[in-house]
C-alpha atoms as a PDB file:
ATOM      1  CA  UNK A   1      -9.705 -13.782  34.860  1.00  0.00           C
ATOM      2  CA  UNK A   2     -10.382 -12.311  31.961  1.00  0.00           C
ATOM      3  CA  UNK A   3      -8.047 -10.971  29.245  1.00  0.00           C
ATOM      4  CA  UNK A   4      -7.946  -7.601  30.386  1.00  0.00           C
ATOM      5  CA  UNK A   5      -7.662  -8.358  34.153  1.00  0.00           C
ATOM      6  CA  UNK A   6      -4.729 -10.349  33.266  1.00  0.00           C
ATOM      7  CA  UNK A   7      -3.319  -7.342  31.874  1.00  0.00           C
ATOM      8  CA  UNK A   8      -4.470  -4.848  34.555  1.00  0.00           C
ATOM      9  CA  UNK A   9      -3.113  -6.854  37.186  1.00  0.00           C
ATOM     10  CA  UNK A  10       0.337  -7.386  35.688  1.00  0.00           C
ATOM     11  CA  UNK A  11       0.523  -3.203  35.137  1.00  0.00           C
ATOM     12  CA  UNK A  12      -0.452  -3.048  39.083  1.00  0.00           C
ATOM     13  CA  UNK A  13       1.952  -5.503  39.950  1.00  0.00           C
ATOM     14  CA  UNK A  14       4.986  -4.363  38.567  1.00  0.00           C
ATOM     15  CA  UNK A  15       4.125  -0.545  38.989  1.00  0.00           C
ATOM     16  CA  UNK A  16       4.737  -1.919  42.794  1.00  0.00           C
ATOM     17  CA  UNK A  17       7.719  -3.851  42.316  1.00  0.00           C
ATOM     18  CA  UNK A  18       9.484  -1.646  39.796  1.00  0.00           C
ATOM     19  CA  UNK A  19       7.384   1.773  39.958  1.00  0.00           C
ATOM     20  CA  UNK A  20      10.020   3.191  41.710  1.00  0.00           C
ATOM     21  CA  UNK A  21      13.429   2.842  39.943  1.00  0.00           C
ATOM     22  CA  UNK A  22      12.378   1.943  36.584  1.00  0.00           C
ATOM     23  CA  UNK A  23      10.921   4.491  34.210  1.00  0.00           C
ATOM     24  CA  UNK A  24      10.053   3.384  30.307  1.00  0.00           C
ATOM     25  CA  UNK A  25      11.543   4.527  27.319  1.00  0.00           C
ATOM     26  CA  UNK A  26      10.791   6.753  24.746  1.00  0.00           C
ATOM     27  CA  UNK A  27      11.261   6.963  21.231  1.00  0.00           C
ATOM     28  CA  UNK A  28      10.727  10.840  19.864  1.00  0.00           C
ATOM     29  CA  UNK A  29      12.239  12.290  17.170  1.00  0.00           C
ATOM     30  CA  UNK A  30      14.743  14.969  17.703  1.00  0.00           C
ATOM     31  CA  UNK A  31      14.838  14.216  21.134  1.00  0.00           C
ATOM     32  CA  UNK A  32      15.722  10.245  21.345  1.00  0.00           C
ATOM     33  CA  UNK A  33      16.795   7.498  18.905  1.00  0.00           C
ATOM     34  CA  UNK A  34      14.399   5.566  16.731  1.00  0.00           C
ATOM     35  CA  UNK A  35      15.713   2.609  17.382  1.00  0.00           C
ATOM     36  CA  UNK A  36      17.540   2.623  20.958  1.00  0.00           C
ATOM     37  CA  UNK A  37      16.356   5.306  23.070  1.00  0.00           C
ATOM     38  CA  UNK A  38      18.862   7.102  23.718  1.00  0.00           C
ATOM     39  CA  UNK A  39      19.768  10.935  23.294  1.00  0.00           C
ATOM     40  CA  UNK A  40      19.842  12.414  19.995  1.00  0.00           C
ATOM     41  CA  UNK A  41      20.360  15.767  18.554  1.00  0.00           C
ATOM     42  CA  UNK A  42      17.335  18.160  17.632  1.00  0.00           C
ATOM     43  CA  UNK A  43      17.392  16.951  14.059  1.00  0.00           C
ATOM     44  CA  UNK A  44      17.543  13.736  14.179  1.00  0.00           C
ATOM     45  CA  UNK A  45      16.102  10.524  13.866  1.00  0.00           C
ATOM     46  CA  UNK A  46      18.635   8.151  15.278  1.00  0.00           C
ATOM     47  CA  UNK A  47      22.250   8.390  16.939  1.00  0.00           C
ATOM     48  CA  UNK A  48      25.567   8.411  15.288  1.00  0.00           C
ATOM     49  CA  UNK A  49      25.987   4.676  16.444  1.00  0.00           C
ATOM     50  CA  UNK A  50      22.817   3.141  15.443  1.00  0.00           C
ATOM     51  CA  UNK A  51      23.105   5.425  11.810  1.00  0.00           C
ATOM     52  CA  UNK A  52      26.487   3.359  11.512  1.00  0.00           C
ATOM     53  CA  UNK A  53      24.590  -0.122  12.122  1.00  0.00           C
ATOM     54  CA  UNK A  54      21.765   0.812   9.641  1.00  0.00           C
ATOM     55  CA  UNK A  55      24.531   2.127   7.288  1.00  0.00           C
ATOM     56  CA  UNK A  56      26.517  -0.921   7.142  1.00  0.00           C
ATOM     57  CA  UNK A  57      24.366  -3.983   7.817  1.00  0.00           C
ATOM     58  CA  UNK A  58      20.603  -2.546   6.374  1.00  0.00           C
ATOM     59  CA  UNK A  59      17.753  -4.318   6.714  1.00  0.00           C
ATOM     60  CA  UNK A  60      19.977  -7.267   8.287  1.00  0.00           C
ATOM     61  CA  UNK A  61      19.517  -5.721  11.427  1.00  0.00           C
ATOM     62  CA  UNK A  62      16.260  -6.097  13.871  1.00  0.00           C
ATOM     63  CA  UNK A  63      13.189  -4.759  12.350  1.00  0.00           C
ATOM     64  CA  UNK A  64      12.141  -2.996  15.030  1.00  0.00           C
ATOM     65  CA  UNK A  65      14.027  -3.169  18.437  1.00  0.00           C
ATOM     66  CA  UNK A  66      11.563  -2.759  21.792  1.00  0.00           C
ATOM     67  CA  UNK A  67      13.537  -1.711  25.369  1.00  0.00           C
ATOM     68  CA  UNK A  68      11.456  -1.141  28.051  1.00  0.00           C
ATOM     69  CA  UNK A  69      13.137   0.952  30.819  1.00  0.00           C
ATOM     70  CA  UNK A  70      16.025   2.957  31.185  1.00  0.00           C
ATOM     71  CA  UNK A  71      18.792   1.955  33.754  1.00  0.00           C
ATOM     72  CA  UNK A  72      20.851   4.871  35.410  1.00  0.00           C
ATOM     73  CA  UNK A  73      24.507   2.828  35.054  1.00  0.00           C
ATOM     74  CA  UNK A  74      27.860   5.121  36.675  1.00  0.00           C
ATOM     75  CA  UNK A  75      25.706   6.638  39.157  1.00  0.00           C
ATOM     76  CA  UNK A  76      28.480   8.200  41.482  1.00  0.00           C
ATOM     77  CA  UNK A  77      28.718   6.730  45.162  1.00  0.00           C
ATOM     78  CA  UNK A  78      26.095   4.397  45.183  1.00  0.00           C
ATOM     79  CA  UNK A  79      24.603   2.349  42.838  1.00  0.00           C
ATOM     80  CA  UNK A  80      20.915   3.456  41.263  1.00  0.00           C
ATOM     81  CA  UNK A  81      18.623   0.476  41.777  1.00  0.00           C
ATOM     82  CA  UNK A  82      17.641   0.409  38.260  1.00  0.00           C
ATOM     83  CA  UNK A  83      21.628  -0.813  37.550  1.00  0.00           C
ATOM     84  CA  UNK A  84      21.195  -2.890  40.337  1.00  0.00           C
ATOM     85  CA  UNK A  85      18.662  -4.874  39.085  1.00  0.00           C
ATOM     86  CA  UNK A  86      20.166  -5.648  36.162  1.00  0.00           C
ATOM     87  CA  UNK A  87      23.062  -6.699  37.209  1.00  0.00           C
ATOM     88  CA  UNK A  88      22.264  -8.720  40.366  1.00  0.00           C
ATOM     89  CA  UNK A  89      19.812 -11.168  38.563  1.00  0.00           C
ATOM     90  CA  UNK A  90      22.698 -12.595  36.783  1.00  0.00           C
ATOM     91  CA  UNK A  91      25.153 -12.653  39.673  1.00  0.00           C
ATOM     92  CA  UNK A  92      27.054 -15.874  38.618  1.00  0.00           C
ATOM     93  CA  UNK A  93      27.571 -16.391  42.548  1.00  0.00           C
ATOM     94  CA  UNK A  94      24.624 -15.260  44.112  1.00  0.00           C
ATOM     95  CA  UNK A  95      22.050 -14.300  42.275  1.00  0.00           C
ATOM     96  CA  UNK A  96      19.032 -11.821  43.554  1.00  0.00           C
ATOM     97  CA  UNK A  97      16.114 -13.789  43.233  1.00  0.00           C
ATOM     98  CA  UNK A  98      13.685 -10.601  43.475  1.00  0.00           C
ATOM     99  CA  UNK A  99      15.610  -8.869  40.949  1.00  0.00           C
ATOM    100  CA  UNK A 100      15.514 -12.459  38.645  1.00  0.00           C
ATOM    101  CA  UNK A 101      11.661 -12.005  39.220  1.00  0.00           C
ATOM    102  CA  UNK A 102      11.510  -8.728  38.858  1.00  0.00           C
ATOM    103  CA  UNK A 103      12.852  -8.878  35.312  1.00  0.00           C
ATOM    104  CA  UNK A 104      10.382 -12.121  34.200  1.00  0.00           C
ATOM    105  CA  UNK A 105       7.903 -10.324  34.914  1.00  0.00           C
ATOM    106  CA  UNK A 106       8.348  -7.022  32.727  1.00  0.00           C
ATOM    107  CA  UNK A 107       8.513  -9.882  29.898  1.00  0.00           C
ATOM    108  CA  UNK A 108       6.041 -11.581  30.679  1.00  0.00           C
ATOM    109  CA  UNK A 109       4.001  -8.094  30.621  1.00  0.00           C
ATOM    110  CA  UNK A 110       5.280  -6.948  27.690  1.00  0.00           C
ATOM    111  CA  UNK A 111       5.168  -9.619  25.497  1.00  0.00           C
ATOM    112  CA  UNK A 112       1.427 -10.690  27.389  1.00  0.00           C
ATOM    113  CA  UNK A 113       0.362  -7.279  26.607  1.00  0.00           C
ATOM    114  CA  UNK A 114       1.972  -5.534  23.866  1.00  0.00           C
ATOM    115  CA  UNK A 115       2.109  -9.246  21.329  1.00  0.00           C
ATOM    116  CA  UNK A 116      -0.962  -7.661  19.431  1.00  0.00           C
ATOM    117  CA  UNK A 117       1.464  -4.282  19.215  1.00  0.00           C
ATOM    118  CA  UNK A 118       3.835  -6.337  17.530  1.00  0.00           C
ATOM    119  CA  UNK A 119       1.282  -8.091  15.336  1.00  0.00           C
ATOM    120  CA  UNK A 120       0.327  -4.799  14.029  1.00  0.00           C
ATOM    121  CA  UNK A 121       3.872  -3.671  13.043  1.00  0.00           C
ATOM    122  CA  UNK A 122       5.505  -6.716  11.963  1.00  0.00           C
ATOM    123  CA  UNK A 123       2.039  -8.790   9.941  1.00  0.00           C
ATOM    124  CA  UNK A 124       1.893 -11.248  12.337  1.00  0.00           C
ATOM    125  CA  UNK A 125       3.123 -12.323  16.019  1.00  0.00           C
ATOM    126  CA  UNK A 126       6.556 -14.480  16.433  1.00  0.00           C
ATOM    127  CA  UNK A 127       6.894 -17.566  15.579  1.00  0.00           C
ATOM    128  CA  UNK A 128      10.328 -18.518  17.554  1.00  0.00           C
ATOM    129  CA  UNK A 129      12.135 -17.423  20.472  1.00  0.00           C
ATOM    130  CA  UNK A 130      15.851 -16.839  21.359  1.00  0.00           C
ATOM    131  CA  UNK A 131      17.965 -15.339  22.811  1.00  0.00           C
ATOM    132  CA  UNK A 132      21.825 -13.312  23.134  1.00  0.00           C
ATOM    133  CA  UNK A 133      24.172 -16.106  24.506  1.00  0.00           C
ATOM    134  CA  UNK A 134      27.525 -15.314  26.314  1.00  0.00           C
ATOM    135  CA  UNK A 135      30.511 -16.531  26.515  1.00  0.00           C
ATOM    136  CA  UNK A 136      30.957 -17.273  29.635  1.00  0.00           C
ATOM    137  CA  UNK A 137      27.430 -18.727  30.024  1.00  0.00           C
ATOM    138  CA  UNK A 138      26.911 -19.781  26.229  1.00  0.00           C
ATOM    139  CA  UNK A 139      23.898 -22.482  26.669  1.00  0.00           C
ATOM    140  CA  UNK A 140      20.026 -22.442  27.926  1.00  0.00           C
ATOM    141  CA  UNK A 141      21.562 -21.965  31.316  1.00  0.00           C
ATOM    142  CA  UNK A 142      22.343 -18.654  30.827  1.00  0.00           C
ATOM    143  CA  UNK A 143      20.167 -16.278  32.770  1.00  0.00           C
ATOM    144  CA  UNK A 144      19.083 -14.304  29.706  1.00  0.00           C
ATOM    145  CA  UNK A 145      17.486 -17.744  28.493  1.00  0.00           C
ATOM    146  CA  UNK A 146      15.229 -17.574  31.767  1.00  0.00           C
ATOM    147  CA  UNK A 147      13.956 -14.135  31.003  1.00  0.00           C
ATOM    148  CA  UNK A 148      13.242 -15.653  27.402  1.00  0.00           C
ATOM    149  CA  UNK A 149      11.555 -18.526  28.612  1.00  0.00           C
ATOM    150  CA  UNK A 150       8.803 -15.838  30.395  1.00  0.00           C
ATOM    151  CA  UNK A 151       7.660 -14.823  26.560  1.00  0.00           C
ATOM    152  CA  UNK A 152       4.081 -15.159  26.962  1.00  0.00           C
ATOM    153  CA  UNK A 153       2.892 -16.557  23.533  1.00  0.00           C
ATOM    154  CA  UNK A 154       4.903 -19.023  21.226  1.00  0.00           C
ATOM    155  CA  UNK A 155       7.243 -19.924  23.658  1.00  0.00           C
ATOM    156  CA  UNK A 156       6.940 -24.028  23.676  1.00  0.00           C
ATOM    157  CA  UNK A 157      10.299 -26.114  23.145  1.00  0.00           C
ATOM    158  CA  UNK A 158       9.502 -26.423  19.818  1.00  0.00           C
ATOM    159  CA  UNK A 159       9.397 -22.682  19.058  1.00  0.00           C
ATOM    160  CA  UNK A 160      12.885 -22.651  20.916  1.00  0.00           C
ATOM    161  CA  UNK A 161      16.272 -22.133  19.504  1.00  0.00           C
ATOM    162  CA  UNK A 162      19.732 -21.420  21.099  1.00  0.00           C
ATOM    163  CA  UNK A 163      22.202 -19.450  19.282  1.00  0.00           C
ATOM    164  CA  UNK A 164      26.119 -20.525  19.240  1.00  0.00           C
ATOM    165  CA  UNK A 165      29.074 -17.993  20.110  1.00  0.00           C
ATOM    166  CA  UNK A 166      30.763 -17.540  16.418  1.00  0.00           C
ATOM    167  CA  UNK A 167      34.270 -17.135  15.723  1.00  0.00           C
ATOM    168  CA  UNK A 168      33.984 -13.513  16.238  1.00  0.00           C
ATOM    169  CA  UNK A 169      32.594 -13.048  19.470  1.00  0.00           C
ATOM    170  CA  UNK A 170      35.893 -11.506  21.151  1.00  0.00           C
ATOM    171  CA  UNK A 171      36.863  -9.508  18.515  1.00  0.00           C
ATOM    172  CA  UNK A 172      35.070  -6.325  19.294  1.00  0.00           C
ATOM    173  CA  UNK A 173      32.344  -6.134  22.295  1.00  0.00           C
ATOM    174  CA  UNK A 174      31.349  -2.795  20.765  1.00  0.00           C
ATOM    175  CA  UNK A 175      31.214  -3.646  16.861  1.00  0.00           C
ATOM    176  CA  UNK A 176      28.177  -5.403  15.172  1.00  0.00           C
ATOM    177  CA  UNK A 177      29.853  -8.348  13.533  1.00  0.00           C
ATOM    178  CA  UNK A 178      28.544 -11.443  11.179  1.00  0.00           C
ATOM    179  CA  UNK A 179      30.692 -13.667  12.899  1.00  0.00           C
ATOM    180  CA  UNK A 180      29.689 -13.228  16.356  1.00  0.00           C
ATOM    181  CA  UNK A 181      27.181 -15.628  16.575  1.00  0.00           C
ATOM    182  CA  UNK A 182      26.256 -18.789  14.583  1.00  0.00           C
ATOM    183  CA  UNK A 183      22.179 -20.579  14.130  1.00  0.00           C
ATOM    184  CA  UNK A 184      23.443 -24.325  14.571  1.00  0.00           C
ATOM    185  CA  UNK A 185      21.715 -26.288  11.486  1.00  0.00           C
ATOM    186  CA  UNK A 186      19.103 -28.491  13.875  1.00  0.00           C
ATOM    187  CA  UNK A 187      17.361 -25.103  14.671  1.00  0.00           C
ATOM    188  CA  UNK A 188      17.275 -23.797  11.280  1.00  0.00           C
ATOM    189  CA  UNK A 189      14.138 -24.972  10.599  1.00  0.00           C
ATOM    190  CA  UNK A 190      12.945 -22.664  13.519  1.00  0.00           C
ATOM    191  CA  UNK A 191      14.807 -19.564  11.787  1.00  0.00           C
ATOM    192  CA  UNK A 192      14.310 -20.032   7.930  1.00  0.00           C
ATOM    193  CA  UNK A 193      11.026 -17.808   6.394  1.00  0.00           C
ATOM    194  CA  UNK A 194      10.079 -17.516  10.753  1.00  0.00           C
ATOM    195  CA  UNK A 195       9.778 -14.098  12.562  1.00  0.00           C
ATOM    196  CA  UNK A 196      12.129 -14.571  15.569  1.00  0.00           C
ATOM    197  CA  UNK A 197      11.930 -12.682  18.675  1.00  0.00           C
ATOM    198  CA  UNK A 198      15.322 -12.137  19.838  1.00  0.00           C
ATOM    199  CA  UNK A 199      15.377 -11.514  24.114  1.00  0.00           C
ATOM    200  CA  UNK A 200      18.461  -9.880  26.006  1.00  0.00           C
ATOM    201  CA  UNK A 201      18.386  -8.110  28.894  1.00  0.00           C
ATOM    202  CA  UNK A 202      20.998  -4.427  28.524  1.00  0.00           C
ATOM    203  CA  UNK A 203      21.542  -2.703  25.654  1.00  0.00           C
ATOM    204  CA  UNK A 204      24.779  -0.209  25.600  1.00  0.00           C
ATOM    205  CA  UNK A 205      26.271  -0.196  22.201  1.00  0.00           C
ATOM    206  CA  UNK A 206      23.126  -2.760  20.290  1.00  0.00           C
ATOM    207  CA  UNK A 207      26.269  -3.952  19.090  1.00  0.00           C
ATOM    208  CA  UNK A 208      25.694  -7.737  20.281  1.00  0.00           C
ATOM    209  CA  UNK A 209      21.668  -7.868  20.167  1.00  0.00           C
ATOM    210  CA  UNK A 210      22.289  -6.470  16.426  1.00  0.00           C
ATOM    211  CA  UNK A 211      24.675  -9.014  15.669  1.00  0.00           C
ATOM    212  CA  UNK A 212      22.507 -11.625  16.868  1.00  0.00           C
ATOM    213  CA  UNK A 213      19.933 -10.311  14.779  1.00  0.00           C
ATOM    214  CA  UNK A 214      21.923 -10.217  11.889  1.00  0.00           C
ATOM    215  CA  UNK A 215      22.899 -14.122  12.312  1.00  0.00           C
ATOM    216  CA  UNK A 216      19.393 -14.640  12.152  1.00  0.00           C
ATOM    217  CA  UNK A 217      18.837 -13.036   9.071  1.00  0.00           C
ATOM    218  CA  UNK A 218      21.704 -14.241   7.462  1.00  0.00           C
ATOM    219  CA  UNK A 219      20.421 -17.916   8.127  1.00  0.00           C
ATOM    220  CA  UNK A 220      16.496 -16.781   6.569  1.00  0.00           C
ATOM    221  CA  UNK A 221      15.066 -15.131   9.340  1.00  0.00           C
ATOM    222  CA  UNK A 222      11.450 -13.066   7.909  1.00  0.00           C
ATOM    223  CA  UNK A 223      11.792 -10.914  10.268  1.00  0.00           C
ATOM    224  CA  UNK A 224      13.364  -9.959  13.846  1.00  0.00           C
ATOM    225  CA  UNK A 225      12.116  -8.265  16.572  1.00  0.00           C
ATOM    226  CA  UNK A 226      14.626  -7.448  19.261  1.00  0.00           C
ATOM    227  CA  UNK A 227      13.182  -7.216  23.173  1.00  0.00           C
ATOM    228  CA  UNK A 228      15.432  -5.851  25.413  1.00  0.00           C
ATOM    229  CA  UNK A 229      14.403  -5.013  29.069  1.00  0.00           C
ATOM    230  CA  UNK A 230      16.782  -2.271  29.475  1.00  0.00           C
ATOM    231  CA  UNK A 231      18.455   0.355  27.573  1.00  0.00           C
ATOM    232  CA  UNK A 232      22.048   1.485  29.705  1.00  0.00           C
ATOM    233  CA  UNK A 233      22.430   5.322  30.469  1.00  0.00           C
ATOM    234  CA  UNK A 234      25.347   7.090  32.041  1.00  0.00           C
ATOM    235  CA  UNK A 235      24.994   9.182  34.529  1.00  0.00           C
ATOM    236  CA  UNK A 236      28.491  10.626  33.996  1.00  0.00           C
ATOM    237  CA  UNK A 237      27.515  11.488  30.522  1.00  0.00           C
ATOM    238  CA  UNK A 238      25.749  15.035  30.635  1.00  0.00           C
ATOM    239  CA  UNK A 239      23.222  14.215  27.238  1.00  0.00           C
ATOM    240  CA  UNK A 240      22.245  10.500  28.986  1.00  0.00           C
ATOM    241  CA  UNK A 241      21.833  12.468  32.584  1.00  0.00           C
ATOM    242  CA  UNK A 242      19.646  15.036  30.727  1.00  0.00           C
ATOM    243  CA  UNK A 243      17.619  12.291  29.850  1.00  0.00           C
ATOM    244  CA  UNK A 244      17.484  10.305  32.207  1.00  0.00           C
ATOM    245  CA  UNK A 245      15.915  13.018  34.643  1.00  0.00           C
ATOM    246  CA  UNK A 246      13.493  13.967  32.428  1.00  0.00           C
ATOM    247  CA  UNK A 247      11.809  10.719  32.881  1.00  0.00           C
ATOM    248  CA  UNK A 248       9.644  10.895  36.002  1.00  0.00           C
ATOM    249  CA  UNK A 249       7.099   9.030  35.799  1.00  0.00           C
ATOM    250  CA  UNK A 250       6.534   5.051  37.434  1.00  0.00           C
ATOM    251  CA  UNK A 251       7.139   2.391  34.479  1.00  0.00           C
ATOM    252  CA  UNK A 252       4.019   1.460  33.084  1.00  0.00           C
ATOM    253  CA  UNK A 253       3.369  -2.105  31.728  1.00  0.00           C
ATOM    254  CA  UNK A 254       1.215  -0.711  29.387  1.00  0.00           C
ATOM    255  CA  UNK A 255       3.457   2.377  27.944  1.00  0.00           C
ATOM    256  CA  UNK A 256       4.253   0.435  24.764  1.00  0.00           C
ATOM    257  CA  UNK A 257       7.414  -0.141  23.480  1.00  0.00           C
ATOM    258  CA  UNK A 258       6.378  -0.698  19.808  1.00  0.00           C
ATOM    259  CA  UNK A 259       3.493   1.621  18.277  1.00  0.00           C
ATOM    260  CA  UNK A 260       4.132   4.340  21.441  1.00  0.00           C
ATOM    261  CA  UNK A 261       1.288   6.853  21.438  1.00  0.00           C
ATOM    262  CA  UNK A 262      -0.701   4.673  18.916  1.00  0.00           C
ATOM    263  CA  UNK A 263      -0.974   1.961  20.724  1.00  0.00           C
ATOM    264  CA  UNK A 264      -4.742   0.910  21.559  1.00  0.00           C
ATOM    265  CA  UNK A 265      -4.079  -1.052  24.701  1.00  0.00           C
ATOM    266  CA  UNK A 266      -4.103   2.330  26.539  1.00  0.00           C
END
């Protein structure tokens, strides 16, 4: 297959498997956040939490953070499928291998199709690959680790590294922190002068995926590129509801999550 029928056929695969619960993000100014999706007033450019981040930790933070879909989360009586998903992949006992797959897969596309996306904003394409540890599941166990092991370029062992919890990790779930987690030394080599791309699955607050992406600059990271499959709405919250059925339309593997409307994959 060629280059773009690999890429066609991921879109028409996951538009089946995902089509109907998952809808992309958007990034729009005065209407959602620069940096994590979410609602915004008219005027601005990002939300009171993320201005806080960028006010306090500056160009420590990701250079440019990518979430794919949004997930309806506090849906009342029964749970959307998007939060489903989400959740049941990880299941500690009993994961849901279709959701597990489901989720590999919108890596897999994004990083298969959008890498030249993210050549274009950040100079060049990653050089290493991590992810946000837990923990409860702190190691290359972790389920996150699988969805970062479906990266589609750069992604050997040797472009690997696994981040350690830090002495802050249960201090505040909520509050970007230098101390949550820690690069050990033997993968430093992987961080220092490198452009890491940093996987998780749900971003709420960005409060952990931002620390993480702190630790890496702190220990020399170039640059960091956060990829998050899903960006946590409420339901319950009127602003997030708003927003959340505005979006309509299937998720499309090749809506991109880092130049938008000037990307040229379209």
């Amino acid at each position: 297959m060629t280059d773009e029928e690999i890429r066609t056929e991921l879109r028409r695969q996951l538009t089946r498997r995902v089509g109907g619960f998952f809808h992309n993000t958007r990034k729009i100014h005065g209407v959602t956040c620069l940096v994590c999706a979410g609602p915004v007033s008219s005027n601005e450019d990002v939300c009171s939490r993320c201005a806080g981040h960028r006010a306090e930790f500056g160009d420590r933070l990701a250079d440019r953070v990518l979430l794919l879909t949004y997930v309806r989360g506090q849906q009342p009586r029964t749970q959307h499928q998007s939060a489903h998903t989400v959740r049941a992949y990880k299941w500690p006992w009993s994961p849901v291998e279709r959701c597990l797959n489901d989720l590999r897969l919108m890596v897999l596309a994004a990083t298969r199709i959008h890498a030249r996306c993210v050549a274009e904003s950040a100079g060049r394409i990653w050089d290493s690959v991590t992810f946000v540890p837990s923990r409860n599941r702190p190691g290359a166990e972790h389920p996150v680790a699988e969805l970062a092991r479906h990266v589609a370029f750069r992604n050997r062992s040797e472009n690997r590294l696994v981040l350690e919890i830090g002495p802050g990790f249960d201090a505040s779930e909520r509050v970007v922190r230098t101390d949550q987690f820690v690069v050990p030394d033997g993968y430093r080599e992987r961080v220092m002068g490198k452009h890491v791309l940093l996987v998780d699955d749900t971003w709420t607050s960005g409060a952990k995926m931002q620390s993480a992406a702190v630790a890496l600059s702190d220990a020399g990271a170039e640059q960091v590129t956060a990829l998050c499959v899903a960006r946590w709405c409420r339901h319950d919250w009127p602003d997030h509801r708003e927003l959340l059925d505005s979006c309509a339309e299937p998720y499309d593997a090749f809506g991109c999550p880092v130049l938008g409307e000037g990307c040229s994959v379209r």
